[in-house]
C-alpha atoms as a PDB file:
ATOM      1  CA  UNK A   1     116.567  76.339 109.875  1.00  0.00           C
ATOM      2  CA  UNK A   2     114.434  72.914 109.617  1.00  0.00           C
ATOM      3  CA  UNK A   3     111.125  74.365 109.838  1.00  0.00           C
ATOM      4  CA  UNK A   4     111.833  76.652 106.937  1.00  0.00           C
ATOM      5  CA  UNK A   5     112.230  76.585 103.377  1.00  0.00           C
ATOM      6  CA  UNK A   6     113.953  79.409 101.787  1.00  0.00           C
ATOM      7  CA  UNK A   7     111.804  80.641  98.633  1.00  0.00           C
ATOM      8  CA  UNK A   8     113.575  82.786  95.872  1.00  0.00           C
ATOM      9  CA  UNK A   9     113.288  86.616  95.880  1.00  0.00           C
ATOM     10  CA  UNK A  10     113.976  89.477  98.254  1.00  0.00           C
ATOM     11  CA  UNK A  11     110.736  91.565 100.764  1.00  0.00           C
ATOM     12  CA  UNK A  12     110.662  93.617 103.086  1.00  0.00           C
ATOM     13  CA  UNK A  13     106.948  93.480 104.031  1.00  0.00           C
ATOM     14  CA  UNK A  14     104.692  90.326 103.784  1.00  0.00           C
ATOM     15  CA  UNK A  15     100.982  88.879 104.185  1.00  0.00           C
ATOM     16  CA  UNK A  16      99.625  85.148 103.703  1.00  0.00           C
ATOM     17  CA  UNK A  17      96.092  84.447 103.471  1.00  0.00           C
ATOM     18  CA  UNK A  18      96.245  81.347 102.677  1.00  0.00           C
ATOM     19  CA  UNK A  19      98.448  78.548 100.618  1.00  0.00           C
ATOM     20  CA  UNK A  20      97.816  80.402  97.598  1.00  0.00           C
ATOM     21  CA  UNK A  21      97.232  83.842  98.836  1.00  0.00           C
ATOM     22  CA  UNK A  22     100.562  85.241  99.336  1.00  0.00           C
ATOM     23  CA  UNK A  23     101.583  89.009  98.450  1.00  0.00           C
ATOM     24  CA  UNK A  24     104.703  90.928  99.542  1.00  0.00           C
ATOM     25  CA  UNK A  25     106.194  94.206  99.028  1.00  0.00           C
ATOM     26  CA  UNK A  26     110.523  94.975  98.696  1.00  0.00           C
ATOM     27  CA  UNK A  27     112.282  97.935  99.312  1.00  0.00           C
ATOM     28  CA  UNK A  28     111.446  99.878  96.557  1.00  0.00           C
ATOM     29  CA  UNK A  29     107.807  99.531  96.831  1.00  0.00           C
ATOM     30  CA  UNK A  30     107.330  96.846  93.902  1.00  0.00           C
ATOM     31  CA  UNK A  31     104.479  94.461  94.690  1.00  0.00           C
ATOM     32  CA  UNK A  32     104.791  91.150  94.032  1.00  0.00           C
ATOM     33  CA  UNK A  33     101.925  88.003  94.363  1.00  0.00           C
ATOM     34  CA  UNK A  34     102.894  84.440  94.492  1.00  0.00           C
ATOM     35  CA  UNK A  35     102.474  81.954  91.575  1.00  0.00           C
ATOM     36  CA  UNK A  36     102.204  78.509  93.972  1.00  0.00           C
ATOM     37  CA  UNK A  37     105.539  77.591  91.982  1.00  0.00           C
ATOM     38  CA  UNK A  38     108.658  77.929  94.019  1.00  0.00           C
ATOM     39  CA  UNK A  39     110.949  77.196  90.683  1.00  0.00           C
ATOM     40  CA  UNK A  40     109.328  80.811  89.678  1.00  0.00           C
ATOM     41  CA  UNK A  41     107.482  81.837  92.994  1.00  0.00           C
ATOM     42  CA  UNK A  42     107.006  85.825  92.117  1.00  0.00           C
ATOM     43  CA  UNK A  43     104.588  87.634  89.720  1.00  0.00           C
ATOM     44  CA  UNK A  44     104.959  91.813  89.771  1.00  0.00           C
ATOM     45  CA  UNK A  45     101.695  93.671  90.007  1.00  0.00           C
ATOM     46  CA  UNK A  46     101.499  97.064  88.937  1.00  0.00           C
ATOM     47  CA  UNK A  47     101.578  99.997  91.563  1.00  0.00           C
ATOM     48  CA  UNK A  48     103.945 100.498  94.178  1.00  0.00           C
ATOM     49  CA  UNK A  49     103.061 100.237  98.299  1.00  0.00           C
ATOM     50  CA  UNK A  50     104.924  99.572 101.283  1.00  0.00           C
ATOM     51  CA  UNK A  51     102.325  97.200 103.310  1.00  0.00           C
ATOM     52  CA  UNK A  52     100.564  94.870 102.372  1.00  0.00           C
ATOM     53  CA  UNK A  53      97.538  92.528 103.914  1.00  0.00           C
ATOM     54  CA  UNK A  54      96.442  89.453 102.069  1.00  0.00           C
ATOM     55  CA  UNK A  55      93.430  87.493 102.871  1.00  0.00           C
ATOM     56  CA  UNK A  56      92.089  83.962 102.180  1.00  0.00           C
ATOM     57  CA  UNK A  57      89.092  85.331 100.478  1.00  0.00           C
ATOM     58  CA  UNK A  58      91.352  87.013  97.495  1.00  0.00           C
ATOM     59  CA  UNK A  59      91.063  90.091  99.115  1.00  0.00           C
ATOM     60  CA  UNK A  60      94.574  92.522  99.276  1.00  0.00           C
ATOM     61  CA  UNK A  61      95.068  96.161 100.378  1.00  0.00           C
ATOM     62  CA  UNK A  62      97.746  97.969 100.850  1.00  0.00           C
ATOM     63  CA  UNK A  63      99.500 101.194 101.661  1.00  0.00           C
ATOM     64  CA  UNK A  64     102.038 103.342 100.397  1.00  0.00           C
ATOM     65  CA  UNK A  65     105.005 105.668 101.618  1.00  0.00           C
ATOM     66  CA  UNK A  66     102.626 108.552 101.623  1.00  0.00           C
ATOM     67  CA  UNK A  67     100.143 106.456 103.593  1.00  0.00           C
ATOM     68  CA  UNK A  68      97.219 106.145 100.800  1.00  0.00           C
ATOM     69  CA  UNK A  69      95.505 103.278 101.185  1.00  0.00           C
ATOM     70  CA  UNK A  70      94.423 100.981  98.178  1.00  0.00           C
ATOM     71  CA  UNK A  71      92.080  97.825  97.528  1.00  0.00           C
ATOM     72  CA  UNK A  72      93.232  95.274  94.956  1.00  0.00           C
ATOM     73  CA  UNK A  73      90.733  95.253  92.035  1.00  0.00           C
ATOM     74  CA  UNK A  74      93.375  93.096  89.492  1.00  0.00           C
ATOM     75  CA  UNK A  75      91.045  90.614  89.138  1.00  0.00           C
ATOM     76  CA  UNK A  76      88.222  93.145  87.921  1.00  0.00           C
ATOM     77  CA  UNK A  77      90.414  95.506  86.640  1.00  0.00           C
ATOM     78  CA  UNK A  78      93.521  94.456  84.725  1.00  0.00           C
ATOM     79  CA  UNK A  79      94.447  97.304  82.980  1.00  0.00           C
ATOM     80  CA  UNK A  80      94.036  99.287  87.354  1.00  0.00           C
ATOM     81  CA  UNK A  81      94.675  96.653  89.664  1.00  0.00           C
ATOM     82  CA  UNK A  82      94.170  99.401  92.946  1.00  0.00           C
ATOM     83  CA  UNK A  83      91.313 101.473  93.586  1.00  0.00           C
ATOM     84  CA  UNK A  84      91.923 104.224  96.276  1.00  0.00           C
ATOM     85  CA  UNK A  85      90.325 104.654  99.673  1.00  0.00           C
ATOM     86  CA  UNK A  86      89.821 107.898 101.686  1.00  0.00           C
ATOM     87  CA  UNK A  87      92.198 107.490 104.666  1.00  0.00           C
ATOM     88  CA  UNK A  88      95.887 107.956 105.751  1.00  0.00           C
ATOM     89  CA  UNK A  89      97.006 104.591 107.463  1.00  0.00           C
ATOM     90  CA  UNK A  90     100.832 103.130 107.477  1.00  0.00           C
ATOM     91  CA  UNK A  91     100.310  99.351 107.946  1.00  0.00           C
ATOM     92  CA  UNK A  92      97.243  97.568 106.994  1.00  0.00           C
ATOM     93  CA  UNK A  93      95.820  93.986 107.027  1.00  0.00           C
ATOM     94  CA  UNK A  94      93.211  92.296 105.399  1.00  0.00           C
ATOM     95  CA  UNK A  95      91.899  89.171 107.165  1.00  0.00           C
ATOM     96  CA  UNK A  96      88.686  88.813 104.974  1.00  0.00           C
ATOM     97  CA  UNK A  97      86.534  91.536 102.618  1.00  0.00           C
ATOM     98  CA  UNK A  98      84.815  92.497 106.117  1.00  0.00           C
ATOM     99  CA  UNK A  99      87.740  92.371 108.050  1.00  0.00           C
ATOM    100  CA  UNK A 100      90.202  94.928 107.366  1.00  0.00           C
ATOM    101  CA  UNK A 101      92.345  96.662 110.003  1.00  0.00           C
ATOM    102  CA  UNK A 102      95.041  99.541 109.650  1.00  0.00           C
ATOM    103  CA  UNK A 103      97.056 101.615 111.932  1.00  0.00           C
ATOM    104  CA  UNK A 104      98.406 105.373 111.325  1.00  0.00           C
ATOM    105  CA  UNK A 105     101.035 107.222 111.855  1.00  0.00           C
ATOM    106  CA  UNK A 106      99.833 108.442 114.796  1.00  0.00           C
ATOM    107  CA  UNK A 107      99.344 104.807 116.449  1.00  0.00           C
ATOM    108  CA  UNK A 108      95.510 105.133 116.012  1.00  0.00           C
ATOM    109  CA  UNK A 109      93.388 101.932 115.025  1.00  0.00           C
ATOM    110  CA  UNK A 110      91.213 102.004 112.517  1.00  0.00           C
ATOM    111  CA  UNK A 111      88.631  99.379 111.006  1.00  0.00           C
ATOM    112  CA  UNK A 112      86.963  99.144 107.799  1.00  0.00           C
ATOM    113  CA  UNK A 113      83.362  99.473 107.388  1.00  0.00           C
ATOM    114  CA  UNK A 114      82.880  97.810 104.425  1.00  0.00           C
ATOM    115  CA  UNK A 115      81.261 101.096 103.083  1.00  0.00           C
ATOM    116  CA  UNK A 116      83.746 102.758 100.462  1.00  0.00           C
ATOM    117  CA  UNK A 117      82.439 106.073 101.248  1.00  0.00           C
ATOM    118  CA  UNK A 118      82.482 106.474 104.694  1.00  0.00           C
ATOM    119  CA  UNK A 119      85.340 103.805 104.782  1.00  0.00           C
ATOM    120  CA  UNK A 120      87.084 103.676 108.174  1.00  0.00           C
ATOM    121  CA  UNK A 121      85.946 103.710 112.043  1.00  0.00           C
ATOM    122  CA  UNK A 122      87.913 104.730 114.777  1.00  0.00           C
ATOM    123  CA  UNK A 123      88.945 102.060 117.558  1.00  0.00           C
ATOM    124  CA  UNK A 124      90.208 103.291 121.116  1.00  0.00           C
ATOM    125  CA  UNK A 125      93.739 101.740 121.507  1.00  0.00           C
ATOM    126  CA  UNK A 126      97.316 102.534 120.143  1.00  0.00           C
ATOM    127  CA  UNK A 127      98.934 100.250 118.059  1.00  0.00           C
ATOM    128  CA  UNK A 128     101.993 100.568 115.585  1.00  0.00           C
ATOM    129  CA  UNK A 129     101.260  96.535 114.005  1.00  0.00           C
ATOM    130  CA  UNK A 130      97.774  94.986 113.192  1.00  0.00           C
ATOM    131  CA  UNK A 131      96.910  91.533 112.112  1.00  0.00           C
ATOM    132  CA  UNK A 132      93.601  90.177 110.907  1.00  0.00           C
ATOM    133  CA  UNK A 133      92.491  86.600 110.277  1.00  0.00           C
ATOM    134  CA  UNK A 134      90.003  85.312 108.625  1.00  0.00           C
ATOM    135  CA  UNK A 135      87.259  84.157 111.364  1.00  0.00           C
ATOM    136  CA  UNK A 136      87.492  87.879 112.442  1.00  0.00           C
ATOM    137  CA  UNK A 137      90.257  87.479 114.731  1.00  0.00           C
ATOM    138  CA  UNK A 138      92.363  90.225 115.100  1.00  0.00           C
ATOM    139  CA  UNK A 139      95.581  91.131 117.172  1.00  0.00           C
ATOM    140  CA  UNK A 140      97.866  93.938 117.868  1.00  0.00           C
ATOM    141  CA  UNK A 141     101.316  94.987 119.502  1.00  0.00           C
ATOM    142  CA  UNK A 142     102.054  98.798 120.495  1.00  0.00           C
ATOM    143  CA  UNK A 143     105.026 100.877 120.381  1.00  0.00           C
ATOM    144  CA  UNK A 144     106.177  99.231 123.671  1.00  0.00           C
ATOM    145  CA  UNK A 145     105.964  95.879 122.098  1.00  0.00           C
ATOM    146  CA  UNK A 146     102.847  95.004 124.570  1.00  0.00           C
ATOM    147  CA  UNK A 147     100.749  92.846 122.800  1.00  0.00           C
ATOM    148  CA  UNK A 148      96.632  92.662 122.536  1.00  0.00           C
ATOM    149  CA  UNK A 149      94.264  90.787 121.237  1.00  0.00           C
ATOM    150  CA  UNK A 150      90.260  92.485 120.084  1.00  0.00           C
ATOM    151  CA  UNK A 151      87.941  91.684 122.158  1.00  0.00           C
ATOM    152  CA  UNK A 152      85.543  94.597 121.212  1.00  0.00           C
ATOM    153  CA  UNK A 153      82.634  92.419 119.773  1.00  0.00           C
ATOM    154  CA  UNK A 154      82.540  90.665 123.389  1.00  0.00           C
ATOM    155  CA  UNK A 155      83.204  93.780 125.587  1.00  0.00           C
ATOM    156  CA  UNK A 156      83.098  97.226 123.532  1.00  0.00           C
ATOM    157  CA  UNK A 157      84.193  99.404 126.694  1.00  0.00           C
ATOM    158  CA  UNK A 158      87.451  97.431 126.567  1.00  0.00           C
ATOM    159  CA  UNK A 159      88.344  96.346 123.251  1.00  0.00           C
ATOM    160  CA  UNK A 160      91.303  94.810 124.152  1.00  0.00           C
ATOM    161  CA  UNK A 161      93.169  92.344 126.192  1.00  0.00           C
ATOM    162  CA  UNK A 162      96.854  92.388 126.916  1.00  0.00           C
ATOM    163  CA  UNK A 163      98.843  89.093 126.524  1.00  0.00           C
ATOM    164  CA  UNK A 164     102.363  88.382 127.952  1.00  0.00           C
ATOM    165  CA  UNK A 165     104.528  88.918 125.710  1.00  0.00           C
ATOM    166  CA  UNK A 166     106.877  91.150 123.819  1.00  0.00           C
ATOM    167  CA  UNK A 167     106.378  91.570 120.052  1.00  0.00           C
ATOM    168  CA  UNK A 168     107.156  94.290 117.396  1.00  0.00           C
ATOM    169  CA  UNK A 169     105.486  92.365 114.826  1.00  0.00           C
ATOM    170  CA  UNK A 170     102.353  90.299 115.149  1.00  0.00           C
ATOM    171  CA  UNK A 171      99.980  88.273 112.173  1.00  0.00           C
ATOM    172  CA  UNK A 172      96.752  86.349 112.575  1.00  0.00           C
ATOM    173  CA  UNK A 173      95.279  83.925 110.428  1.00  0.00           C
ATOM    174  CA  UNK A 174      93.076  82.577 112.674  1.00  0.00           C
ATOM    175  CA  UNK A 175      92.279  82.435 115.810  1.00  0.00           C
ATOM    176  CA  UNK A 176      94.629  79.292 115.920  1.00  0.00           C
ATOM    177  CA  UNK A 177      96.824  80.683 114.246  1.00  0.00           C
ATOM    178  CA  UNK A 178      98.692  83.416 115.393  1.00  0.00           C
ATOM    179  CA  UNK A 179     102.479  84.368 115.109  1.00  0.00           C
ATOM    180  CA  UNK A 180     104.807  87.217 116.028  1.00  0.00           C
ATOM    181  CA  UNK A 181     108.116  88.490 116.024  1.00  0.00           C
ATOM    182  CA  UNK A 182     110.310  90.124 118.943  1.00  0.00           C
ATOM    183  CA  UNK A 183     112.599  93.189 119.082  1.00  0.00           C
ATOM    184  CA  UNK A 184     115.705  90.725 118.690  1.00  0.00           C
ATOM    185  CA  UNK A 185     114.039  89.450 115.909  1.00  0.00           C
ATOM    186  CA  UNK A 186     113.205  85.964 117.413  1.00  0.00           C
ATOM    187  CA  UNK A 187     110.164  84.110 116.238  1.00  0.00           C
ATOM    188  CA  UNK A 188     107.124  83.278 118.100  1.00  0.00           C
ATOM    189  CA  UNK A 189     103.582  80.747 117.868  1.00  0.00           C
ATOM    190  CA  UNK A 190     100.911  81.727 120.233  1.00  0.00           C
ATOM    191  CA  UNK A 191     100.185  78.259 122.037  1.00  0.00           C
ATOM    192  CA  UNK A 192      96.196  79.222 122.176  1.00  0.00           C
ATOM    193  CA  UNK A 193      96.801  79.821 126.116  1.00  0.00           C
ATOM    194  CA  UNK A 194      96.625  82.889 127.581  1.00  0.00           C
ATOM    195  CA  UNK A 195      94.600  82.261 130.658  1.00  0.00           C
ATOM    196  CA  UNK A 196      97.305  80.400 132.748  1.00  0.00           C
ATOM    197  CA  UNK A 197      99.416  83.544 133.353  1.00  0.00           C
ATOM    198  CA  UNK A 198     102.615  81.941 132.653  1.00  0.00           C
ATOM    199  CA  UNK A 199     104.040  82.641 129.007  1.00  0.00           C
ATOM    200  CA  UNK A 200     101.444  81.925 125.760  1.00  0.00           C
ATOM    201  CA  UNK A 201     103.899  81.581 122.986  1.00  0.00           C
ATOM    202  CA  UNK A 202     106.603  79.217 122.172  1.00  0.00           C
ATOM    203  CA  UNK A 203     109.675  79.896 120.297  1.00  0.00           C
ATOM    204  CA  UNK A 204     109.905  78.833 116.835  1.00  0.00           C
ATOM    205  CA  UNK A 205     113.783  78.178 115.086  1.00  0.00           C
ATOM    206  CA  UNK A 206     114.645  81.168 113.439  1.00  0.00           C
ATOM    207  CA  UNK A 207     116.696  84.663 113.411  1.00  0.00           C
ATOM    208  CA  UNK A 208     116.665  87.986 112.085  1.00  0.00           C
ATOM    209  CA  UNK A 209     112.651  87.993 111.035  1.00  0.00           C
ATOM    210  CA  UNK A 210     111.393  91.342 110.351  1.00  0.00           C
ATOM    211  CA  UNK A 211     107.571  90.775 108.895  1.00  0.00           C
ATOM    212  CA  UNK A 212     105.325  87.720 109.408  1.00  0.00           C
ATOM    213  CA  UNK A 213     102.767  86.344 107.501  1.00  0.00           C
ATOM    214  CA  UNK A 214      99.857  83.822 108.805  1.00  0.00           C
ATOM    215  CA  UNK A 215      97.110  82.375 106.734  1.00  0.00           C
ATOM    216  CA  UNK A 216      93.787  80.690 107.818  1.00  0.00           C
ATOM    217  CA  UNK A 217      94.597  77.615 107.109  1.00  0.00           C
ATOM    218  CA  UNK A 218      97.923  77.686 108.940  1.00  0.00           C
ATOM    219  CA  UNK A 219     100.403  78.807 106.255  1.00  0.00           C
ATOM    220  CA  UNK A 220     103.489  80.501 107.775  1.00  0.00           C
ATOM    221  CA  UNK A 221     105.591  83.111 106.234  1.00  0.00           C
ATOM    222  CA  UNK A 222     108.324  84.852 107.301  1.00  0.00           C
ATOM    223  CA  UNK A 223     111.568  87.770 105.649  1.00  0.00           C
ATOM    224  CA  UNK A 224     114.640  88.556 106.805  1.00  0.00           C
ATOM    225  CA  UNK A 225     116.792  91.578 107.465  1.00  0.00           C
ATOM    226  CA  UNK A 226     118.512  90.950 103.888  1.00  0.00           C
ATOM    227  CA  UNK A 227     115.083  90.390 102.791  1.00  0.00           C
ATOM    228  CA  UNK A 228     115.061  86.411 102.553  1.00  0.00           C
ATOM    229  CA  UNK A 229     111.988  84.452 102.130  1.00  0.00           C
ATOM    230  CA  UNK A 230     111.135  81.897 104.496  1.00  0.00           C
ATOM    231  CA  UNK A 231     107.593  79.476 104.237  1.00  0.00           C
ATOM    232  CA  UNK A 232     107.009  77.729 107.367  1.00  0.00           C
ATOM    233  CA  UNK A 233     107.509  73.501 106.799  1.00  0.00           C
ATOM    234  CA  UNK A 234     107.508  72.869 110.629  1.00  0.00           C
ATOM    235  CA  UNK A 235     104.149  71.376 110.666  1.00  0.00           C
ATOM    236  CA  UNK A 236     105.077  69.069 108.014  1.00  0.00           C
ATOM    237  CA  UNK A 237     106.807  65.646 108.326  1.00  0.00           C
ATOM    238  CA  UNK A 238     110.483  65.945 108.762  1.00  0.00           C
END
């Protein structure tokens, strides 16, 4: 795999915010944030969750098996890196402090008000994957692996658009930047072109991906199904 170079460690869930805003969850619910050293890539955070969204801001959330959600406050709070939110949600991503997006278990879509106490606000739709980037972009693919993207702050009676395509994974960085994965596990760039009808992503070298991760400034991420760690070098000289 040419475009990718394999990083040490072994995740099951990912999220990239940006070069040095990377966070990932394994199989047994430790949480881990990336150093920006390969040689040692992997710092472990207290707390246990089974999704994770990372943003280029600093922000992180994250949920567990029993669907709580949490808010990274490590670099407040050392000594109680996650403060809980009200809420029930089963994936989660964080593209920004004001743009946060989760879905339940239920397939319902809910969006973050930026108001702890009233925290979440329902969105019509059905999703079962969410990603958020940070210019406020923000896409989605159901249980049928249809994929949308949020178009809510242009036309609120329908918030979103369906794109060709078949995904069961999807992350956004930007609006640029904007990745997915398919049932087989094949790997996917959205080629900023939906309008012409025909098909808007283009497949990237690749096999087995099961989570994605997309920053804003165009940092790729991707894990395995023996939890492998891939970063994205395609965009760099070969």
């Amino acid at each position: 795999m040419a475009d990718w170079v394999t990083v040490a460690g072994g995740l099951s869930a990912i999220s990239a915010g940006s070069r040095t805003t990377v966070w990932g969850v394994n199989a047994a619910s430790a949480i881990y944030r990336y150093t920006n050293y390969d040689a040692n890539p992997w710092i472990n955070i207290p707390g246990g969750l089974s999704d994770i969204g990372a943003a280029a801001d600093g922000t992180a959330w994250g949920v567990n098996g029993g669907n709580q959600i949490y808010r990274y406050t490590g670099d407040t709070d050392g000594a109680n890196p996650w403060k809980g939110i009200d809420g029930s949600l089963v994936r989660i991503d964080a593209g920004s402090r004001t743009n946060v997006w989760g879905v339940d278990s239920a397939g319902g879509i809910f969006r973050y008000t930026n108001h702890d106490a009233n925290p979440w606000i329902k969105i019509p739709g059905s999703l079962s994957d969410i990603g958020a980037g940070a210019d406020g972009t923000v896409w989605g693919v159901n249980g049928g692996n249809q994929v949308f993207r949020y178009t809510g702050d242009q036309d609120s009676a329908n918030p979103w658009k369906s794109v060709n395509g078949s995904l069961k994974r999807i992350a956004a960085g930007s609006r640029t930047n904007v990745w997915g994965i398919d049932p087989a596990g094949n790997i996917y760039k959205y080629t900023n072109n939906d309008a012409s009808g025909g098909n808007p992503w283009i497949k990237i070298p690749g096999h087995s991906a099961i989570d994605i991760a997309a920053g804003a400034d165009g940092t790729v991420w991707h894990i395995n199904t023996d939890g492998a760690i891939y970063r994205y070098t395609g965009d760099q000289p070969s």
